[in-house]
C-alpha atoms as a PDB file:
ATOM      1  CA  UNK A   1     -30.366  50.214  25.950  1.00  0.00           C
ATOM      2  CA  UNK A   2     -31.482  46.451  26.831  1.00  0.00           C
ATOM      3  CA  UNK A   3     -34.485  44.274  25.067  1.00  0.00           C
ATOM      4  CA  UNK A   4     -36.732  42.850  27.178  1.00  0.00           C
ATOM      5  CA  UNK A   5     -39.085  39.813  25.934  1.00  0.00           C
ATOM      6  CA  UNK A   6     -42.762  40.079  27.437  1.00  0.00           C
ATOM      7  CA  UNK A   7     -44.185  36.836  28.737  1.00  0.00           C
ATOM      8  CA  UNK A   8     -48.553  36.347  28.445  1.00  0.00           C
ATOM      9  CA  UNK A   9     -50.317  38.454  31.074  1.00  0.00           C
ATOM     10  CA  UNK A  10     -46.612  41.071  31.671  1.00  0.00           C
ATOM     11  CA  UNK A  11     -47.887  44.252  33.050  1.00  0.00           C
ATOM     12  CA  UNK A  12     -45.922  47.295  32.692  1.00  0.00           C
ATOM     13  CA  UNK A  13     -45.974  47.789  36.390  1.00  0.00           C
ATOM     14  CA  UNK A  14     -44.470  43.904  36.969  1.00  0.00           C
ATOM     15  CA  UNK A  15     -41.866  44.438  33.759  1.00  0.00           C
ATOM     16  CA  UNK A  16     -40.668  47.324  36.115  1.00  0.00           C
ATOM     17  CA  UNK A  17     -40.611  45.840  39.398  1.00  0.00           C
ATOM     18  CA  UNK A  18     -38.608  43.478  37.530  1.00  0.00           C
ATOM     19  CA  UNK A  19     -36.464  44.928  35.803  1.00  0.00           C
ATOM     20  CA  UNK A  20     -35.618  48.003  38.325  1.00  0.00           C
ATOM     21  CA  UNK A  21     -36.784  46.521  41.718  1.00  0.00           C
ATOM     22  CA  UNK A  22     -39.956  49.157  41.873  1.00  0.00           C
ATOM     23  CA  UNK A  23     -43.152  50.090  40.084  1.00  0.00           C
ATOM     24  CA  UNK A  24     -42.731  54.059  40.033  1.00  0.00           C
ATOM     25  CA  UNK A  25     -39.894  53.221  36.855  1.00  0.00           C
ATOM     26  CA  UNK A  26     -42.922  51.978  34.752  1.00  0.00           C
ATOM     27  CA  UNK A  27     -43.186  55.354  32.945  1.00  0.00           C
ATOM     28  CA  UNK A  28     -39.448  55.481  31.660  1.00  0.00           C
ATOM     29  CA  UNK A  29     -40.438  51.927  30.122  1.00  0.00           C
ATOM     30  CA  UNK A  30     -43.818  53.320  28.324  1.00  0.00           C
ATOM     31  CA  UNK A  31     -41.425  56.225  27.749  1.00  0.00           C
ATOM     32  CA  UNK A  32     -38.843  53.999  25.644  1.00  0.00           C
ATOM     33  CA  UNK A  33     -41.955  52.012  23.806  1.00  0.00           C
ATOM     34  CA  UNK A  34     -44.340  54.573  22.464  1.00  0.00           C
ATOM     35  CA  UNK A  35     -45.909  51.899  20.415  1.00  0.00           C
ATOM     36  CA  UNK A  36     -47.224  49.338  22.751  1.00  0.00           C
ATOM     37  CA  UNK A  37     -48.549  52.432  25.192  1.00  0.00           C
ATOM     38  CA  UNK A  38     -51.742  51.333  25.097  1.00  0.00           C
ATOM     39  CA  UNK A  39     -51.287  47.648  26.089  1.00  0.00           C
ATOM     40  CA  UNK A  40     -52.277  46.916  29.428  1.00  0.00           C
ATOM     41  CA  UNK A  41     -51.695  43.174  29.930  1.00  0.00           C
ATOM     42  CA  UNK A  42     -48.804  42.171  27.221  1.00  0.00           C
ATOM     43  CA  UNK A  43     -49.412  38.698  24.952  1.00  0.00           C
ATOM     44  CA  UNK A  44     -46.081  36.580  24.785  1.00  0.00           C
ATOM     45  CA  UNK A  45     -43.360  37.561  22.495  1.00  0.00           C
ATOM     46  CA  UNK A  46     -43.115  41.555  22.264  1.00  0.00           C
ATOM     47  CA  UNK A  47     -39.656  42.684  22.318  1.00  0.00           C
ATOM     48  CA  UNK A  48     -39.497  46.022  24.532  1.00  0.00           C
ATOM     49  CA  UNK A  49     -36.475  48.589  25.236  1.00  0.00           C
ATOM     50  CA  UNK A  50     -35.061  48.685  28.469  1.00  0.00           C
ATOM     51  CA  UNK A  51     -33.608  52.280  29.328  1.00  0.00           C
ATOM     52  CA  UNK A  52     -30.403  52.587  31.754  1.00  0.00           C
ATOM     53  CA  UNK A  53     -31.653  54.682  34.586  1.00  0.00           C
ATOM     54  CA  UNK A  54     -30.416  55.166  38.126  1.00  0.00           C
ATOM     55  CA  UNK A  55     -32.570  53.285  40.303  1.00  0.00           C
ATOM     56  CA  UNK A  56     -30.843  54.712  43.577  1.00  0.00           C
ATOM     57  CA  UNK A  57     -32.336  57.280  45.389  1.00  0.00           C
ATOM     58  CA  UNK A  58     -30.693  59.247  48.324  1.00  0.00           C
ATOM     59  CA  UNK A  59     -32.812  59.140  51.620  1.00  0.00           C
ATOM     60  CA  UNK A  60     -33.088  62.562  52.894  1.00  0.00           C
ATOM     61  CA  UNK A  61     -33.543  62.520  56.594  1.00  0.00           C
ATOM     62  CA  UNK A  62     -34.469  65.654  58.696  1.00  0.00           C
ATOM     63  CA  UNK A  63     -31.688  67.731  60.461  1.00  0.00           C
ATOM     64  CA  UNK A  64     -32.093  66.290  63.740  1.00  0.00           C
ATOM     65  CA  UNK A  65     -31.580  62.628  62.079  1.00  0.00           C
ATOM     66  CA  UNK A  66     -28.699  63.585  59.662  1.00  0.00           C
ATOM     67  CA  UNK A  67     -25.879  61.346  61.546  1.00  0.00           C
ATOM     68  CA  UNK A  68     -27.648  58.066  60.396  1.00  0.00           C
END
């Protein structure tokens, strides 16, 4: 697990598109951090754990587009 040093006015939302390329990872963040869940917009200097996590997803296209 990685550390992650908030900057004034870090969002949890922009820490994720950050850190994993899209917003939807933000819960796996407030996940690893049950003590700052209730910060919103993060003052300078809070040290946060960074979970691994796979960040690739598989497209699943219907059958009729499967040979793409």
């Amino acid at each position: 697990m990685g550390r992650y040093t908030t900057t004034q006015g870090d969002t949890w939302d922009k820490i994720s598109l950050d850190l994993y390329g899209d917003e939807r990872f933000m819960h796996k963040l407030i996940d690893a951090n049950p003590d700052y869940r209730d910060f919103v917009v993060f003052p300078a200097n809070c040290s946060l754990a960074v979970p691994q996590i796979n960040t690739q997803s598989r497209i699943i296209f219907p059958p009729w587009r499967s040979n793409l």
